[in-house]
N, C-alpha and C. Protein backbone atom coordinates (compact mmCIF):
# COMPACT_ATOMS: atom_id res chain seq x y z
N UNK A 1 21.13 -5.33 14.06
CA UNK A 1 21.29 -4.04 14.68
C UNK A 1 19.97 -3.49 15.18
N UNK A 2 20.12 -2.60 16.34
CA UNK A 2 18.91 -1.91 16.39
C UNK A 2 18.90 -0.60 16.25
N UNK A 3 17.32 -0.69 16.07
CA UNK A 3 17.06 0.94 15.28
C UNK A 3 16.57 2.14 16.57
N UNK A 4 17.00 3.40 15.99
CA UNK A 4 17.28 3.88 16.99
C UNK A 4 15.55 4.17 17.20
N UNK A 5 15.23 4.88 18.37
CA UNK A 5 13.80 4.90 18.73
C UNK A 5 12.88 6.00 17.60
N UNK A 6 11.45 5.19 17.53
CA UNK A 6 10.98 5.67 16.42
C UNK A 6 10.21 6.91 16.87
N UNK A 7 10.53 8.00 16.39
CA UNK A 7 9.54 9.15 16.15
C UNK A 7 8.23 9.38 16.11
N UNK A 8 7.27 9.82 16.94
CA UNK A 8 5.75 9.67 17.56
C UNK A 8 5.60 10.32 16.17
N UNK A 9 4.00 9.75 15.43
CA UNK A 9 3.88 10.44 14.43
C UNK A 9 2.36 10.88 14.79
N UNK A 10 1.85 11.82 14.50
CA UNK A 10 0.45 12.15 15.75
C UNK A 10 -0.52 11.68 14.16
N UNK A 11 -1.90 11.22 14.87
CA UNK A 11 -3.10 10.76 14.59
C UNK A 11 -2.59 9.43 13.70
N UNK A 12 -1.90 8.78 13.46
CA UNK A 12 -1.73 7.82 12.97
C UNK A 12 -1.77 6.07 13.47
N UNK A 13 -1.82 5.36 12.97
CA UNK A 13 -2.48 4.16 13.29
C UNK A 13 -1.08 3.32 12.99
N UNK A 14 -0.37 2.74 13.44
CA UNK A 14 1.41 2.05 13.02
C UNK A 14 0.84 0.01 13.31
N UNK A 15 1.00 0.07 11.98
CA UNK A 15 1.10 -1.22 11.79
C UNK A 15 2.47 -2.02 11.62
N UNK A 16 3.03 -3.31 11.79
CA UNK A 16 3.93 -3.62 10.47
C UNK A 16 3.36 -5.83 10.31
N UNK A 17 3.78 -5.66 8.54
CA UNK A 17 3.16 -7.11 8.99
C UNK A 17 4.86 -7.98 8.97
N UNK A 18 5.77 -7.53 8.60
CA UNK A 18 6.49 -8.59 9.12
C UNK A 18 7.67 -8.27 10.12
N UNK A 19 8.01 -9.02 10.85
CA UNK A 19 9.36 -8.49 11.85
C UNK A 19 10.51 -9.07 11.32
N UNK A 20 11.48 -8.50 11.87
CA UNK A 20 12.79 -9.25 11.87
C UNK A 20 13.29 -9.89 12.93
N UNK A 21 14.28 -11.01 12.92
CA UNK A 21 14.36 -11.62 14.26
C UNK A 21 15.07 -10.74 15.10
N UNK A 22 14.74 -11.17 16.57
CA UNK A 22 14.85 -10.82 17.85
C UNK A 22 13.89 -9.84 17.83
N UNK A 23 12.94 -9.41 17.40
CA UNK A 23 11.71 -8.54 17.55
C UNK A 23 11.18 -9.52 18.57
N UNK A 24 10.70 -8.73 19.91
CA UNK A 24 9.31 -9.16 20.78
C UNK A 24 8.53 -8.58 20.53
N UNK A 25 7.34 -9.31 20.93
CA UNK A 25 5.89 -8.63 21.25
C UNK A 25 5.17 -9.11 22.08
N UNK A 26 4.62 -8.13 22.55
CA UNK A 26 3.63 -8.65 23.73
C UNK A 26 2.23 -8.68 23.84
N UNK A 27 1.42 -9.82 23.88
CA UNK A 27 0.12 -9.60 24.32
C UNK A 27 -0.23 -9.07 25.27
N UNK A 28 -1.28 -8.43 24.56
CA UNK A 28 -2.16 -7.78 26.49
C UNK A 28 -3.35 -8.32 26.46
N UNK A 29 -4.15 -8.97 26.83
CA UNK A 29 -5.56 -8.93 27.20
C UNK A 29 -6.51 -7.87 27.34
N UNK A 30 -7.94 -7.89 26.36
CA UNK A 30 -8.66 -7.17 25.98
C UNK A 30 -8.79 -6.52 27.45
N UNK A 31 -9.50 -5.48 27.77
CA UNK A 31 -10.38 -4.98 28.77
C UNK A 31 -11.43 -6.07 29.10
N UNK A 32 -11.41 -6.58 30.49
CA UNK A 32 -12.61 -7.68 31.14
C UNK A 32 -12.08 -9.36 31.08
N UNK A 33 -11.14 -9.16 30.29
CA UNK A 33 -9.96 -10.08 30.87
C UNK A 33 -8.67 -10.34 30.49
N UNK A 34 -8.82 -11.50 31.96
CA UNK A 34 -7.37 -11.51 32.45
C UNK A 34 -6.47 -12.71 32.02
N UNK A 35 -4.99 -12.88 32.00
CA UNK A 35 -4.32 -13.99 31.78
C UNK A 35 -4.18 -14.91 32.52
N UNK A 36 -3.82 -15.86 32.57
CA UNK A 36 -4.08 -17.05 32.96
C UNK A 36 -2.70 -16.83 33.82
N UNK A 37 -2.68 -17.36 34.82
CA UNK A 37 -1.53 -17.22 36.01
C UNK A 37 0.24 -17.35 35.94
N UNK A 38 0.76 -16.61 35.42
CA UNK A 38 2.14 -17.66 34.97
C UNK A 38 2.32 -17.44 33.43
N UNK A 39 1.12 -17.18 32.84
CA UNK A 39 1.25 -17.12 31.22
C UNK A 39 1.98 -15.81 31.32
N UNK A 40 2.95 -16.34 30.49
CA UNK A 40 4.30 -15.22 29.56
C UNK A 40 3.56 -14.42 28.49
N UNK A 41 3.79 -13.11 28.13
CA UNK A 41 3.04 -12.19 27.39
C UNK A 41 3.63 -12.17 26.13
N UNK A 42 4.92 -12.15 26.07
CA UNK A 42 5.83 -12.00 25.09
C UNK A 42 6.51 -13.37 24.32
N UNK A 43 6.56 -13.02 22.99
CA UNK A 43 7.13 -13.91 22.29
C UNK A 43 7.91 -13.44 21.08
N UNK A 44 8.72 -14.17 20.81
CA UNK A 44 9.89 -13.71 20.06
C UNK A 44 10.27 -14.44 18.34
N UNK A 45 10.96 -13.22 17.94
CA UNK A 45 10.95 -13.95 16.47
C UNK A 45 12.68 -14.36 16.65
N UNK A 46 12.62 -15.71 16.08
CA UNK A 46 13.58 -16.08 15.98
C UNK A 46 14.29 -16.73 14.68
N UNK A 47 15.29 -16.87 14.42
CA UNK A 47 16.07 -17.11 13.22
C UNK A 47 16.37 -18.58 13.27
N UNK A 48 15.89 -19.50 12.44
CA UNK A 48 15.71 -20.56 12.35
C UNK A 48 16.19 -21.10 11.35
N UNK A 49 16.82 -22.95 10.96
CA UNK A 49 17.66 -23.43 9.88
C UNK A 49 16.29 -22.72 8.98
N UNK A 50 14.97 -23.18 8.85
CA UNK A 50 14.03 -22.86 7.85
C UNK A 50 13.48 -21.42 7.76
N UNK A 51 13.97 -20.79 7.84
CA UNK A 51 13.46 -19.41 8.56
C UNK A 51 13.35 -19.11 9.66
N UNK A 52 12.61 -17.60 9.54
CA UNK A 52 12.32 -16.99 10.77
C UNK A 52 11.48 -17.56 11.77
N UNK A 53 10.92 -17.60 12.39
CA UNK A 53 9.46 -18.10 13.11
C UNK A 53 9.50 -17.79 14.79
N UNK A 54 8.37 -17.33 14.79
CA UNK A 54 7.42 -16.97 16.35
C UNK A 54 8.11 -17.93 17.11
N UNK A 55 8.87 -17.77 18.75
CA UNK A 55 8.90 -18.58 19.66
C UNK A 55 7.26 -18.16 20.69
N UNK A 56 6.76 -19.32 20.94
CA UNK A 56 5.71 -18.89 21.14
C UNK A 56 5.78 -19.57 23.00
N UNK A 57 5.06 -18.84 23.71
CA UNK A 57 4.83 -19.33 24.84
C UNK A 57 3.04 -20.06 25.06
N UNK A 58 2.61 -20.41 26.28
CA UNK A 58 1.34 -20.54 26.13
C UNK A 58 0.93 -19.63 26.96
N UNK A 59 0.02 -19.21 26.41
CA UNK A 59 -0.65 -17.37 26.94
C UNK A 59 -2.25 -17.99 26.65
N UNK A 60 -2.96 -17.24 27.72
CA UNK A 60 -4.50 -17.78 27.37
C UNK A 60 -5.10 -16.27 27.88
N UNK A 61 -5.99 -15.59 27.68
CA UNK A 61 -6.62 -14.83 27.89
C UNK A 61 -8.27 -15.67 28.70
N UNK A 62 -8.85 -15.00 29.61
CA UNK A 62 -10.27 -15.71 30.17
C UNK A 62 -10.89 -14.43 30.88
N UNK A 63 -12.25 -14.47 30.87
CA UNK A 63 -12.77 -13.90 30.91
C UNK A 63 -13.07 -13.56 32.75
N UNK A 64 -12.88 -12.11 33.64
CA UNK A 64 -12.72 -12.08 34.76
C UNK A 64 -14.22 -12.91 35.47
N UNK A 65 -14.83 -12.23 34.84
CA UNK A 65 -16.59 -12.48 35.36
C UNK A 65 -16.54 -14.37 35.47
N UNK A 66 -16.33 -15.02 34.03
CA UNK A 66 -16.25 -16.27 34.59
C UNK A 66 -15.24 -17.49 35.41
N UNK A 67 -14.58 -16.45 36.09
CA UNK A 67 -13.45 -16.90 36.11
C UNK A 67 -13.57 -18.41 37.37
N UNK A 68 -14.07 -18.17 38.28
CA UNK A 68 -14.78 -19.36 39.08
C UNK A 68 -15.40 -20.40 38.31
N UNK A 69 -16.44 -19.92 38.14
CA UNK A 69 -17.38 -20.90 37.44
C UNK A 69 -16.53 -21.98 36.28
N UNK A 70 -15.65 -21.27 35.36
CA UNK A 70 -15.15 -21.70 34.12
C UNK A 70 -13.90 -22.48 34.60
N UNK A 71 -13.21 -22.35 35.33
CA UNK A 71 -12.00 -23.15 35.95
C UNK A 71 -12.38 -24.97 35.27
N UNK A 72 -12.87 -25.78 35.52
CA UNK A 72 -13.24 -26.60 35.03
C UNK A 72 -13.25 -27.49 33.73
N UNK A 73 -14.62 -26.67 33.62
CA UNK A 73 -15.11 -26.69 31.95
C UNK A 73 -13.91 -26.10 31.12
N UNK A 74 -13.36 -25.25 31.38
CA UNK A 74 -12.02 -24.77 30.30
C UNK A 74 -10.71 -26.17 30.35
N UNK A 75 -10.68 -26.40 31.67
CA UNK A 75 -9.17 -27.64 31.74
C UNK A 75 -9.86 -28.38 29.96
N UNK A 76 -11.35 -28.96 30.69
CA UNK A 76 -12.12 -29.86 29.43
C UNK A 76 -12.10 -29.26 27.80
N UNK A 77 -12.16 -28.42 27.85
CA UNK A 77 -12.43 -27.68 26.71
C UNK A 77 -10.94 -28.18 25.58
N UNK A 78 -9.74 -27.90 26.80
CA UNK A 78 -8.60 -27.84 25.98
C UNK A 78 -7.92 -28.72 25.27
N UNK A 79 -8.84 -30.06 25.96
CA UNK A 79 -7.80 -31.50 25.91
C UNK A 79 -8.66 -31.99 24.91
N UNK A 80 -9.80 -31.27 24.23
CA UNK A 80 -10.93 -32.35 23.54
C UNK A 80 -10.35 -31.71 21.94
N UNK A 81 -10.19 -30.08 22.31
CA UNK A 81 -9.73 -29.36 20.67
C UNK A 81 -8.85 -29.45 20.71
N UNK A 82 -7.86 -29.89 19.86
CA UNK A 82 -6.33 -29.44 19.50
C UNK A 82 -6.32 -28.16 18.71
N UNK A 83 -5.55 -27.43 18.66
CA UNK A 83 -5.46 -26.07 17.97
C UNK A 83 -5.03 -26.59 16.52
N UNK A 84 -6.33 -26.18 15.78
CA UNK A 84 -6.14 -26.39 14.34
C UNK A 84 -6.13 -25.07 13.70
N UNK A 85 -5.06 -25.30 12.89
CA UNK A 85 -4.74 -24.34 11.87
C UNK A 85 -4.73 -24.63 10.70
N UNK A 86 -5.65 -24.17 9.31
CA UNK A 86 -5.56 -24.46 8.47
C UNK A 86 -4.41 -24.48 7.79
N UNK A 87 -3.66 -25.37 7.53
CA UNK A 87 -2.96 -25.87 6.32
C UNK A 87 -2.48 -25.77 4.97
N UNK A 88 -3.79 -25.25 4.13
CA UNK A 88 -4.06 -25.32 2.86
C UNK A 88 -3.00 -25.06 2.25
N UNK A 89 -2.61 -25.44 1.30
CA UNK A 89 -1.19 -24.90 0.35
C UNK A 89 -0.94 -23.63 -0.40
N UNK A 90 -0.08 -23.18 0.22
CA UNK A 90 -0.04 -21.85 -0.89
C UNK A 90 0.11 -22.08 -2.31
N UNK A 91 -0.75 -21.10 -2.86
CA UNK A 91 -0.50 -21.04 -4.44
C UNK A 91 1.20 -21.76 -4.79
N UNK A 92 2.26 -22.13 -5.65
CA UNK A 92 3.48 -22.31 -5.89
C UNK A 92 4.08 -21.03 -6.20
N UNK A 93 3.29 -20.46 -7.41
CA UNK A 93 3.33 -19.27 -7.89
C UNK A 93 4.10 -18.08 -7.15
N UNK A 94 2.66 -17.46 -5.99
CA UNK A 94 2.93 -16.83 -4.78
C UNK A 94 4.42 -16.98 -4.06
N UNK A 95 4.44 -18.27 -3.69
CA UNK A 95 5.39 -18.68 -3.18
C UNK A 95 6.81 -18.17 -3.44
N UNK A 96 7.34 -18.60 -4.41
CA UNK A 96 8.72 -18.02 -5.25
C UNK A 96 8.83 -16.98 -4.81
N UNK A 97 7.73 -15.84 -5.70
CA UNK A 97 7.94 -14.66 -5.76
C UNK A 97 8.38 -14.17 -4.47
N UNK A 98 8.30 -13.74 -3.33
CA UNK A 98 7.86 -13.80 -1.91
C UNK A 98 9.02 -14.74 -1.15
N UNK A 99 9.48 -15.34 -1.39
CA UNK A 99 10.27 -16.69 -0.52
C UNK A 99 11.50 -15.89 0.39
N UNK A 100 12.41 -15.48 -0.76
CA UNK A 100 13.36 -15.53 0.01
C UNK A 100 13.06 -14.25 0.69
N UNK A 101 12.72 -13.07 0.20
CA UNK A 101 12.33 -12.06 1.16
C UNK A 101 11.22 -12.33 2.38
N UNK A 102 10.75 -12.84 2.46
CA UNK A 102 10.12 -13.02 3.71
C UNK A 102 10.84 -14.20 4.79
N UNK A 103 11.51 -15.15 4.29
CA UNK A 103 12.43 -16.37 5.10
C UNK A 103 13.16 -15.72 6.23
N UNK A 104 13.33 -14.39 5.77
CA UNK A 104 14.19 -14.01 6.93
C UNK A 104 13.16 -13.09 8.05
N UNK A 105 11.96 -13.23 8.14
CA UNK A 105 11.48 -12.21 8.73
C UNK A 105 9.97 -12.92 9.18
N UNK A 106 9.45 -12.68 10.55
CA UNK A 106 8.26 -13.61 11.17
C UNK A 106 6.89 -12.94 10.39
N UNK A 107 6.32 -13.49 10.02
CA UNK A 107 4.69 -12.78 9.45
C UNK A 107 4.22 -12.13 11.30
N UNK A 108 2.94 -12.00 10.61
CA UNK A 108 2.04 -11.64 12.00
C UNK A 108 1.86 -12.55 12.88
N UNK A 109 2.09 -12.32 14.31
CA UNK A 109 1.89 -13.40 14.93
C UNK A 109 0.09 -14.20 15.29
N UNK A 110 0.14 -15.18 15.56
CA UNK A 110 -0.99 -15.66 15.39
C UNK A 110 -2.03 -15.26 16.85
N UNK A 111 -3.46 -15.14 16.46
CA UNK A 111 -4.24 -13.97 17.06
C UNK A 111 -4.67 -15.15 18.34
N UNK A 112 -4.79 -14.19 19.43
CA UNK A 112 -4.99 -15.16 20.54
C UNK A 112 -6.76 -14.55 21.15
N UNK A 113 -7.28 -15.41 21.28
CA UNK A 113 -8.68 -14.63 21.71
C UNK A 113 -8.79 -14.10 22.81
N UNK A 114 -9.16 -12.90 22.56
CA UNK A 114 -9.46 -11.68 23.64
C UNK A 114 -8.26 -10.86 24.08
N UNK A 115 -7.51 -11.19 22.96
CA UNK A 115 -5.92 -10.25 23.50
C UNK A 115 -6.21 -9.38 22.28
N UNK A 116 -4.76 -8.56 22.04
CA UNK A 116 -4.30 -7.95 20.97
C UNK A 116 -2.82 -7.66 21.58
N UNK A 117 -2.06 -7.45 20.11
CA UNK A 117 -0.78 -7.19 20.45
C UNK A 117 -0.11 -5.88 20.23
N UNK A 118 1.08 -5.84 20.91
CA UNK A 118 1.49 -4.29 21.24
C UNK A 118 2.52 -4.16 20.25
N UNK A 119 2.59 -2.69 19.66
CA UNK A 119 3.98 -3.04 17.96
C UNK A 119 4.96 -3.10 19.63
N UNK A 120 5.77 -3.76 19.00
CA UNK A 120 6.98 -3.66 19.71
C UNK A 120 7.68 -2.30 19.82
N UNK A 121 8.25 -2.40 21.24
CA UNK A 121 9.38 -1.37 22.00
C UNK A 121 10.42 -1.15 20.90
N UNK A 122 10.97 -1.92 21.01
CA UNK A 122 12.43 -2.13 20.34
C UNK A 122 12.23 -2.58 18.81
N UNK A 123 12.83 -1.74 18.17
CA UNK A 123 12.85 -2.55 16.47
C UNK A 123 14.57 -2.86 15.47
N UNK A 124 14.03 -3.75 14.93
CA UNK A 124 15.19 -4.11 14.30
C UNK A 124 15.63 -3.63 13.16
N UNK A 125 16.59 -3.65 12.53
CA UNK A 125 16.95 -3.30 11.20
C UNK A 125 16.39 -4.35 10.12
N UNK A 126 15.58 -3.83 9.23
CA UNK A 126 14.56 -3.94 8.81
C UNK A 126 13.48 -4.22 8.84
N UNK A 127 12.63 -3.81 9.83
CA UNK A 127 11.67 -3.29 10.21
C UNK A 127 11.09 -2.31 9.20
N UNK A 128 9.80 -3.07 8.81
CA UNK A 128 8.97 -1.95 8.29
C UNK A 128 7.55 -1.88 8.92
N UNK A 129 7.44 -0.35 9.28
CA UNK A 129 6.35 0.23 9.48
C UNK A 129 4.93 0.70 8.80
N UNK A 130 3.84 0.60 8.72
CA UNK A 130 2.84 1.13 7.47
C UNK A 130 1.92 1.91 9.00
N UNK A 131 1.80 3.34 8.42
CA UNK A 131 1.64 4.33 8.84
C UNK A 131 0.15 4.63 7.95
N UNK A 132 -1.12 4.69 8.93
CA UNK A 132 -2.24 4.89 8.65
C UNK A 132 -3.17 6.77 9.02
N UNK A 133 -3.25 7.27 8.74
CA UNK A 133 -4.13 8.29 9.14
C UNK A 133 -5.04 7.80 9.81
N UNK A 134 -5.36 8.36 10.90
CA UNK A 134 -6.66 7.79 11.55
C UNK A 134 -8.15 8.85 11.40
N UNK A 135 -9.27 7.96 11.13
CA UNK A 135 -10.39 8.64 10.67
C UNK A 135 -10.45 10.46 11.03
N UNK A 136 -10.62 10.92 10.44
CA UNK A 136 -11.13 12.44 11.18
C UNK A 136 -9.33 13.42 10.75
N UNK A 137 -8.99 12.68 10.54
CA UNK A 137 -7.33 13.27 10.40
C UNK A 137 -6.73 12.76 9.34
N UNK A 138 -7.52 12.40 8.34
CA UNK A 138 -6.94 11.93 6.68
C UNK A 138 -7.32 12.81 5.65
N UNK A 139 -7.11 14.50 5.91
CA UNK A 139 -7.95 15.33 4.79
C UNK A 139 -6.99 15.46 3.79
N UNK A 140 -5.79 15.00 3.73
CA UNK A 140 -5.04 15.50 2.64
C UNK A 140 -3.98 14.48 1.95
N UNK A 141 -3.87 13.86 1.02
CA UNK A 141 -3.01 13.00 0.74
C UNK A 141 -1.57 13.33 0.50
N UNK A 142 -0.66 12.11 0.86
CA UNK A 142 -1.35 10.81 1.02
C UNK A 142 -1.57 10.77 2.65
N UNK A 143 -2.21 9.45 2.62
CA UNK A 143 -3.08 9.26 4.07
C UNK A 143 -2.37 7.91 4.56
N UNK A 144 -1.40 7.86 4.11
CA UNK A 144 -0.68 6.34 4.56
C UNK A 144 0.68 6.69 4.25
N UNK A 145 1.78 6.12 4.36
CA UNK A 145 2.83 5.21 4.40
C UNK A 145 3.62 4.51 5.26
N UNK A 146 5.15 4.60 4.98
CA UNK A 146 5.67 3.76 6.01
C UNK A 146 7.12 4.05 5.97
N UNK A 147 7.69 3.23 6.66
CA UNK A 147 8.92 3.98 7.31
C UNK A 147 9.51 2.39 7.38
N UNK A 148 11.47 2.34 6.78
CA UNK A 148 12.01 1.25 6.71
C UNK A 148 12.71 1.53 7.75
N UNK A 149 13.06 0.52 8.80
CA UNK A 149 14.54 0.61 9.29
C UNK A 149 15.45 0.40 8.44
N UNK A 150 16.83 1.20 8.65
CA UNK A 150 17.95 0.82 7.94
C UNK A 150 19.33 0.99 8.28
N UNK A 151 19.94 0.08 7.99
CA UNK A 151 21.66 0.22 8.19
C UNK A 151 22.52 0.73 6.94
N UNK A 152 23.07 1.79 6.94
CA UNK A 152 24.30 1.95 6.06
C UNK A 152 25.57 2.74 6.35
N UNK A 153 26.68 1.89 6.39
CA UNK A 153 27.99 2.41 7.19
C UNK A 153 27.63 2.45 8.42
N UNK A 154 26.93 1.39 8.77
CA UNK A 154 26.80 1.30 10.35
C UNK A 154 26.27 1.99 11.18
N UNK A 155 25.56 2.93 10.03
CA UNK A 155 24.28 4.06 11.09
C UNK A 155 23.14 3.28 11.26
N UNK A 156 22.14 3.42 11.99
CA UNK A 156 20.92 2.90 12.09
C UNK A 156 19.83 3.82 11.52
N UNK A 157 18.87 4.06 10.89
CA UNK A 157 17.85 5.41 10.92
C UNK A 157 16.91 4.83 9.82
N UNK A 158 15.45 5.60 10.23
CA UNK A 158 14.38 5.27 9.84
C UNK A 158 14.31 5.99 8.48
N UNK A 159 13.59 5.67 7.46
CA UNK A 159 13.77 6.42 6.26
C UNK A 159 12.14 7.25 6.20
N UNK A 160 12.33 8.68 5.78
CA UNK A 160 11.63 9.48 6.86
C UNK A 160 10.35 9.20 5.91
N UNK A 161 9.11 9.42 6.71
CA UNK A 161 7.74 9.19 6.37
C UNK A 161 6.89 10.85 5.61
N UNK A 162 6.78 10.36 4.34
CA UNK A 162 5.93 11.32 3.71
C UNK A 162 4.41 11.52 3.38
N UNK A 163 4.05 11.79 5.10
CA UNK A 163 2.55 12.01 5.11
C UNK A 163 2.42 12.66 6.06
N UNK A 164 1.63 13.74 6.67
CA UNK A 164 1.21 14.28 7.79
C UNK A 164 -0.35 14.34 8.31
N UNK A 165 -0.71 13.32 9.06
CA UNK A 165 -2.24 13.43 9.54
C UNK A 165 -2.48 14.77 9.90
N UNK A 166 -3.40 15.45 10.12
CA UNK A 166 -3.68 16.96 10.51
C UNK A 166 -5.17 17.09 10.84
N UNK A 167 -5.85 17.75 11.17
CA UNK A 167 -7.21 17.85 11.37
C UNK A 167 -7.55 19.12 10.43
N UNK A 168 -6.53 19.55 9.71
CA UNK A 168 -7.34 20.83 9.10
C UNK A 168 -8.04 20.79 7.84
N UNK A 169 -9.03 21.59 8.08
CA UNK A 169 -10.01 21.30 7.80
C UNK A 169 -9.51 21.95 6.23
């Protein structure tokens, strides 16, 4: 289901680290550069036999200034590195605890250089939000929380956030 549109919360910073499927998101490219011609911005979480997981497109961010010069040397660059991602094994421990609640839902998507990503438009039912005060506007606690999407009897609605950034002094 989707949730109905979320409520501007002023001076706050809206994170979330995991989605639910059919969540998009979109990269944008930092300020000073641009995407690569054709590269798709958006990518999607999808529901999978093993879980959730990122459909990912290939998106490249490059820098405008070198953009002549580097044409080249970048084709080279790409075919020599393969994109390595560390591996390492999670604790077992960790694991369990954590499993089945997260199986259904994409972590953060993986960071592309010189982009950043946009929270998504549209959110799903269960969706969680973590709601930050932003510097200069955290005088009174608390200075954080967050906000669940939720379904019950077929309503959609956010479960309401108990914090107010403010500037007063």
């Amino acid at each position: 289901g989707m949730c109905p549109h979320l409520p501007t919360t002023e001076f706050a910073d809206v994170t979330a680290e995991m989605y639910p499927p059919q969540t998009k998101l979109y990269y944008e490219c930092n300020p000073g550069y641009d995407r690569e011609a054709g590269a798709y911005l958006g990518i999607q979480c999808k529901s999978e036999q093993q879980g959730a997981v990122w459909e990912y497109k290939l998106f490249k961010c490059f820098d405008e200034k070198k953009l002549s010069s580097m044409a080249p040397t970048m084709e080279l660059e790409l075919t020599q590195k393969p994109e390595r991602e560390p591996r390492s094994p999670a604790p077992q421990k960790q694991e369990d605890l954590s499993e089945s609640k997260q199986k259904d839902f994409c972590g953060p998507p993986k960071t592309i250089p010189h982009a950043s990503i946009r929270l998504p438009q549209q959110h799903y039912v269960g969706q969680v939000l973590h709601f930050k005060c932003q510097t200069g506007y955290d005088k009174r606690p608390p200075t954080f929380g967050s906000r669940t999407c939720k379904e019950v009897n077929g309503k959609t609605f956010w479960t309401p956030l108990d914090m107010r950034c403010t500037n007063d002094s």
